[in-house]
C-alpha atoms as a PDB file:
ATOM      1  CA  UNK A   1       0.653  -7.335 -14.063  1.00  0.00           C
ATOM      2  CA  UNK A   2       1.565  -8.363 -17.163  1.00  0.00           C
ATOM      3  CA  UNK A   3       3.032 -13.145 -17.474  1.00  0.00           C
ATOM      4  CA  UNK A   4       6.203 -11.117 -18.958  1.00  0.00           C
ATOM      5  CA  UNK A   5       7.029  -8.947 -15.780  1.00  0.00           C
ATOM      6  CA  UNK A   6       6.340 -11.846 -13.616  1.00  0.00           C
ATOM      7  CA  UNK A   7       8.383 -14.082 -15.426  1.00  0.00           C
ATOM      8  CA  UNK A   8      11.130 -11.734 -15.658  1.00  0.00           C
ATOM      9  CA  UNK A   9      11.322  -9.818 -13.363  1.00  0.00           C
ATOM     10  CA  UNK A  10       9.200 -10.445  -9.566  1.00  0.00           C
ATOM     11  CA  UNK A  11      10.590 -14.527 -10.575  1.00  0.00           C
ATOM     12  CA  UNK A  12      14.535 -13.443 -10.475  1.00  0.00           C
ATOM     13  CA  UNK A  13      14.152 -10.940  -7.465  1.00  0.00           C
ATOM     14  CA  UNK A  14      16.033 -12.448  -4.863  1.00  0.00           C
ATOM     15  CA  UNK A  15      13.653 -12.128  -2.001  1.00  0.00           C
ATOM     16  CA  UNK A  16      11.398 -14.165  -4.023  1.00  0.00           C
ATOM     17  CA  UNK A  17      14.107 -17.055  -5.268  1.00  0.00           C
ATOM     18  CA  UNK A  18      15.327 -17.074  -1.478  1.00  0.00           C
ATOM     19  CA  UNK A  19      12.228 -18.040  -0.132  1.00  0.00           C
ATOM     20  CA  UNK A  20       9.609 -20.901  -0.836  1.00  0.00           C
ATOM     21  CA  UNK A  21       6.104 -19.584  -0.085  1.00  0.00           C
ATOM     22  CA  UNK A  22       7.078 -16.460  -2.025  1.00  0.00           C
ATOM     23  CA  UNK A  23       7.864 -18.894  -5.010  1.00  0.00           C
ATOM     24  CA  UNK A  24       4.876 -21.199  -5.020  1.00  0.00           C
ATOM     25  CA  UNK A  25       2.863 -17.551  -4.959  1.00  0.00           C
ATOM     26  CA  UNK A  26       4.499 -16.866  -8.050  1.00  0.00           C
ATOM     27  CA  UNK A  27       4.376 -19.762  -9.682  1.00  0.00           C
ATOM     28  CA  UNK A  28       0.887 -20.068  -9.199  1.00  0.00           C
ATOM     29  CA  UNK A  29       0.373 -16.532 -10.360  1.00  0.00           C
ATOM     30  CA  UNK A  30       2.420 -17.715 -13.546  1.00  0.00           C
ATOM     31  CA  UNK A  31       0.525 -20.419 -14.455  1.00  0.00           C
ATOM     32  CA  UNK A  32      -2.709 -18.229 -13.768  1.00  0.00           C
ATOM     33  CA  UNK A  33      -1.488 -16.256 -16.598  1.00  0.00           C
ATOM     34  CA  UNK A  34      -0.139 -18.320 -18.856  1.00  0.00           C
ATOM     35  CA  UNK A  35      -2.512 -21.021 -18.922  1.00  0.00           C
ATOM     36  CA  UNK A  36      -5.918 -19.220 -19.535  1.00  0.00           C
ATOM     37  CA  UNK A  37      -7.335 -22.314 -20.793  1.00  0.00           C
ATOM     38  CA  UNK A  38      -7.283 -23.802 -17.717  1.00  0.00           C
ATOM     39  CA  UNK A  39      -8.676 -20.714 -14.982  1.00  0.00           C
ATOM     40  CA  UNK A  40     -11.715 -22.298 -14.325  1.00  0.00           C
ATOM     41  CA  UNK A  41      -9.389 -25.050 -12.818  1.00  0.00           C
ATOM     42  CA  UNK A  42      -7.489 -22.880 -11.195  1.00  0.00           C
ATOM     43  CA  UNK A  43     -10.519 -21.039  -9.096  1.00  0.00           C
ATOM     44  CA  UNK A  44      -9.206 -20.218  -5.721  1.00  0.00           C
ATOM     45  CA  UNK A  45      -9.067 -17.430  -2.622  1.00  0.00           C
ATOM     46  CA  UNK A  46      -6.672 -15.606  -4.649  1.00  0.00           C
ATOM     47  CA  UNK A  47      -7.517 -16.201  -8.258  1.00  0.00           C
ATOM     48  CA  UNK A  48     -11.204 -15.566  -8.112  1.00  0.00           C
ATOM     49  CA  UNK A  49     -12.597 -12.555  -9.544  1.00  0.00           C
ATOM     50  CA  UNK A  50     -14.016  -9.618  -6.648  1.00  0.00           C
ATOM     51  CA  UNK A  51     -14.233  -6.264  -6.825  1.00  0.00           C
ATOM     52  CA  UNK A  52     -12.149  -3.812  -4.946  1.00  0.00           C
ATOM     53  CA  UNK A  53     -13.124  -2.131  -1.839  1.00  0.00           C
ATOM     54  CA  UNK A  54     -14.078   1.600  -2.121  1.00  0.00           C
ATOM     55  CA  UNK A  55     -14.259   4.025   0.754  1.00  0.00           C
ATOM     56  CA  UNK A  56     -17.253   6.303  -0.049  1.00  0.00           C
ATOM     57  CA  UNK A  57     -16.030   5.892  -3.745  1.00  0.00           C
ATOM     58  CA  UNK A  58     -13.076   8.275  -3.867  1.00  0.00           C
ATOM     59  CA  UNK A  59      -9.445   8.406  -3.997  1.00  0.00           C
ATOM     60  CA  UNK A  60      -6.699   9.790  -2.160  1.00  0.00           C
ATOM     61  CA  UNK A  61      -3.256  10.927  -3.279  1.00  0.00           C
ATOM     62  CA  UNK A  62      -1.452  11.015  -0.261  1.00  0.00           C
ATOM     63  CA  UNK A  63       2.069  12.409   0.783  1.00  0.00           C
ATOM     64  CA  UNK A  64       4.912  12.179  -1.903  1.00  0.00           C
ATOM     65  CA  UNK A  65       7.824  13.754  -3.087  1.00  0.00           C
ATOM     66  CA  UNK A  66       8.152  16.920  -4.986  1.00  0.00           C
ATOM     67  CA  UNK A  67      10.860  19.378  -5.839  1.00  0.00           C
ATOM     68  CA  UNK A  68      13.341  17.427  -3.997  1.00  0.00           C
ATOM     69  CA  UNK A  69      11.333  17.478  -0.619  1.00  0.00           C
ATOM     70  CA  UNK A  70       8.581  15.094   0.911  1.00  0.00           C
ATOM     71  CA  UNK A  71       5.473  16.704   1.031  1.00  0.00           C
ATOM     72  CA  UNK A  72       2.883  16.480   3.239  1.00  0.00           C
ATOM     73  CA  UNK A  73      -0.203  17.394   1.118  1.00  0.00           C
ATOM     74  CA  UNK A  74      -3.272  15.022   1.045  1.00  0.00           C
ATOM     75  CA  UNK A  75      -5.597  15.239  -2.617  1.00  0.00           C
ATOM     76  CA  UNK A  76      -8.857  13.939  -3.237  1.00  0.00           C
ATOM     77  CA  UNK A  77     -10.647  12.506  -6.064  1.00  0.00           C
ATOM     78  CA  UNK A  78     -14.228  12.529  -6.480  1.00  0.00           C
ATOM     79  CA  UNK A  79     -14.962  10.184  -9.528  1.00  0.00           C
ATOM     80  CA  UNK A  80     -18.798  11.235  -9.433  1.00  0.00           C
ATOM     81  CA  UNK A  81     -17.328  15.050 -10.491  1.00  0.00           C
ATOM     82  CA  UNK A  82     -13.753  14.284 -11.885  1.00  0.00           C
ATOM     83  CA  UNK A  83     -12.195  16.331  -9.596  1.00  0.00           C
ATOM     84  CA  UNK A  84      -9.105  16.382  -7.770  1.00  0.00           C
ATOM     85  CA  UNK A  85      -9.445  18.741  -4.358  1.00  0.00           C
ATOM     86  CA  UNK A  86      -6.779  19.018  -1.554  1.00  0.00           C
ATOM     87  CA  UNK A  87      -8.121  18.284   1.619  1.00  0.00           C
ATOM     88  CA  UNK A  88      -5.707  18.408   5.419  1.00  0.00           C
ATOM     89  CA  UNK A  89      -2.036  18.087   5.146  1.00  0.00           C
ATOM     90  CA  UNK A  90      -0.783  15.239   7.676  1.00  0.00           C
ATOM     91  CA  UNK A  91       1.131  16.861  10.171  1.00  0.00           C
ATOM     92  CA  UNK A  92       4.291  15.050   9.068  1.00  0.00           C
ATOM     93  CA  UNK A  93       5.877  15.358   5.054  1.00  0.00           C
ATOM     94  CA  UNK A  94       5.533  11.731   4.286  1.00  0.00           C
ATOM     95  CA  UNK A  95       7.103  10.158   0.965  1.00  0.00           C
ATOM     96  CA  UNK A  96       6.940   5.823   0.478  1.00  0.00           C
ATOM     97  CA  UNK A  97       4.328   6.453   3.038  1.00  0.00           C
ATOM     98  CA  UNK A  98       1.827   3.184   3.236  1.00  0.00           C
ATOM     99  CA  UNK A  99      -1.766   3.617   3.150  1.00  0.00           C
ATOM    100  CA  UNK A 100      -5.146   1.955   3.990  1.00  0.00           C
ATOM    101  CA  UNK A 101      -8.854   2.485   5.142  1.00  0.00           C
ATOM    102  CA  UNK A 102     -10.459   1.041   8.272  1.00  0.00           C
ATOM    103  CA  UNK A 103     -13.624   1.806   9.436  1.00  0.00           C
ATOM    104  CA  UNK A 104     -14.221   4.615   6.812  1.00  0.00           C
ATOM    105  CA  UNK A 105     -10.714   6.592   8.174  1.00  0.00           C
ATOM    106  CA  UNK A 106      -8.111   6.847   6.146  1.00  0.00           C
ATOM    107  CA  UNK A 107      -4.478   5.625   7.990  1.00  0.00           C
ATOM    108  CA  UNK A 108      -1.090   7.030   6.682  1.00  0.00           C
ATOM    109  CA  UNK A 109       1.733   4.428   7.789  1.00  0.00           C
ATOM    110  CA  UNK A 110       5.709   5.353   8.274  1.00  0.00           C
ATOM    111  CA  UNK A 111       7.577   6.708   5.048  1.00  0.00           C
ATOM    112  CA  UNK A 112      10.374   9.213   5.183  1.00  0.00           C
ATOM    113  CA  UNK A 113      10.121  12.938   5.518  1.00  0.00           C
ATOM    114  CA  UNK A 114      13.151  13.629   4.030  1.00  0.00           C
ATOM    115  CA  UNK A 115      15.826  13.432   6.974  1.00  0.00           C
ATOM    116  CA  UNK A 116      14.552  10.235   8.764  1.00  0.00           C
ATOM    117  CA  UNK A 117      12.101   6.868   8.270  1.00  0.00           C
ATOM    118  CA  UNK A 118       9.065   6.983  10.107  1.00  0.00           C
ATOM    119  CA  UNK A 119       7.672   4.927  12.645  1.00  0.00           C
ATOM    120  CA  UNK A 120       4.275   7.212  13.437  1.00  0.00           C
ATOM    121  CA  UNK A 121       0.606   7.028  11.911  1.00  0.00           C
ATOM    122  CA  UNK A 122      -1.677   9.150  11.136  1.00  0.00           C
ATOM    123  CA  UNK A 123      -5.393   9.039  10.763  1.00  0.00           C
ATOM    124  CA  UNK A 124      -7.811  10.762   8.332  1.00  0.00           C
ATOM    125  CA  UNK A 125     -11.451  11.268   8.932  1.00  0.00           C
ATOM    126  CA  UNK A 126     -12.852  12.626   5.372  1.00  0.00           C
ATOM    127  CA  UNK A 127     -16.126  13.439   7.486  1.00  0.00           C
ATOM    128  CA  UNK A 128     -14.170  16.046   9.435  1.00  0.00           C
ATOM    129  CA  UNK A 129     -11.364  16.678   7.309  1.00  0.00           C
ATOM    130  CA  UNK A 130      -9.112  16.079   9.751  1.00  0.00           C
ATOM    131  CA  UNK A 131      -6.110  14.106  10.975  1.00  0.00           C
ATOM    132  CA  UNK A 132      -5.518  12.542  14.607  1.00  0.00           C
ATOM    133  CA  UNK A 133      -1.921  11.807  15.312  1.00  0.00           C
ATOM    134  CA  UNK A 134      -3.602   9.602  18.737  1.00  0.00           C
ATOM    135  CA  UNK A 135      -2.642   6.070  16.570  1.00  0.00           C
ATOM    136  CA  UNK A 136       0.092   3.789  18.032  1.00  0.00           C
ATOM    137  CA  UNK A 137       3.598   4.017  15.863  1.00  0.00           C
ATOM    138  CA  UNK A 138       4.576   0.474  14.418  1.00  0.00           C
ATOM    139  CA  UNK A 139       7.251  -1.322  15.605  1.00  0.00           C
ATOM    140  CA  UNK A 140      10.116  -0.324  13.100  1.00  0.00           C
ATOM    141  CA  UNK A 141      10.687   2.819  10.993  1.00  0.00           C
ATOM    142  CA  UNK A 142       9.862   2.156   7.713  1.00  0.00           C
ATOM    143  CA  UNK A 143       9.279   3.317   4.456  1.00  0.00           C
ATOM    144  CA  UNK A 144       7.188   1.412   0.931  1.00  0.00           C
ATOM    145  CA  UNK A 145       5.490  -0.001   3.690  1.00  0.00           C
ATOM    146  CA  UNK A 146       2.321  -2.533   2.627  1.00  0.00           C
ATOM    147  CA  UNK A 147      -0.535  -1.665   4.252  1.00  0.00           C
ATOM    148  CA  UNK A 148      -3.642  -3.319   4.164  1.00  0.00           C
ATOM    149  CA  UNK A 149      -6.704  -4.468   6.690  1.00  0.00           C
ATOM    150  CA  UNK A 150      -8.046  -7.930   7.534  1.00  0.00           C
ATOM    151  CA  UNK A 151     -10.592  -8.749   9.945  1.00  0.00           C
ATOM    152  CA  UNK A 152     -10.689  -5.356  11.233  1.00  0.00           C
ATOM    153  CA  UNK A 153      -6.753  -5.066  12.187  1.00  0.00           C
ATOM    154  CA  UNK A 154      -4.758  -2.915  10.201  1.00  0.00           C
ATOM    155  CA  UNK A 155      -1.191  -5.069   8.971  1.00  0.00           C
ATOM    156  CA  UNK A 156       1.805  -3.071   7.884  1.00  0.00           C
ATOM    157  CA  UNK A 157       4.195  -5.226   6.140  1.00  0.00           C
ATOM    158  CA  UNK A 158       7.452  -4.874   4.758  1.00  0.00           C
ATOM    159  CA  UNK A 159       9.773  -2.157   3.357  1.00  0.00           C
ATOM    160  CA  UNK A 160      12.790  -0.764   4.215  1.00  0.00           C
ATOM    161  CA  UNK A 161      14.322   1.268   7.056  1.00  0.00           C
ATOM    162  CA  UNK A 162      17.421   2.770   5.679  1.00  0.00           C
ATOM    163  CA  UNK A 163      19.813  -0.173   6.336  1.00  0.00           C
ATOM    164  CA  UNK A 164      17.742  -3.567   5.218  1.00  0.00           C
ATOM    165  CA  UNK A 165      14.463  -4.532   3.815  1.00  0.00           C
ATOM    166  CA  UNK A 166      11.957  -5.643   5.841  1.00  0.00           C
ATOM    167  CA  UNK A 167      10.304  -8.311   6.069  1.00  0.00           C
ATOM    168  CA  UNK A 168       7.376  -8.168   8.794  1.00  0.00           C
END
């Protein structure tokens, strides 16, 4: 992200100026970027360097939008052979759907499949090549849902469910 789009634009959103966590976060992401002199001050949980987590070193395009529809489709690419290849469609067209791996499976959160927002998940096992629908729904319908794992537990955080953003 570039100190310019911070600065801009993430510092004037108002679910950032309304609250004062979100704030510090930025401001300390700020002066991360803007003071590069001064990093190796600055050496924390979130500013240190680490490398991101693969899953079996691939990628996954998953759900969308296309032609005016959301799709259900699932690709996958294989950096070691620089190919795309579709693998199993979810069972439900997901667009702004969240996604995350846990335990080598590949979860597809909420999103909207065109007529409603979602509250089900989905599970991918690449070993199989296919997708369980056996995975509790989350609390809220939701769509640009976060979704990310700590400590084992997957989180889904955020986004919107047709009326308001969300905010757990």
């Amino acid at each position: 992200m570039s100190a310019r789009f911070l600065v801009n634009t993430v510092s004037s959103d108002s679910l950032i100026r309304s609250d004062q966590t979100c704030r510090d976060l930025v401001d300390e992401a700020k002066d991360y970027l803007l003071l590069p002199q001064e990093r190796l001050n600055m050496q924390g949980p979130r500013t240190r360097r680490r490398k991101p987590i693969k899953s079996s070193e691939v990628l996954f395009a998953v759900g969308g939008w296309c032609s005016g529809d959301a799709i259900a489709s699932v690709e996958m690419f294989d950096p070691t052979t620089n190919e795309w290849r579709a693998v199993s469609p979810m069972s439900k067209r997901r667009c702004g759907v969240g996604v995350a791996v846990l335990n080598n499976l590949l979860y597809a959160v909420g999103g909207h499949d065109g007529v409603s927002y979602l509250n089900s998940v989905e599970r991918f096992d690449p070993q199989t090549n296919q997708w369980s629908n056996d995975v509790a729904p989350t609390s809220s319908c939701r769509t640009s849902v976060g979704v990310a794992v700590l400590d084992g537990c997957l989180f889904a955080v955020g986004g919107q469910d047709g009326i308001s953003c969300l905010n757990l």
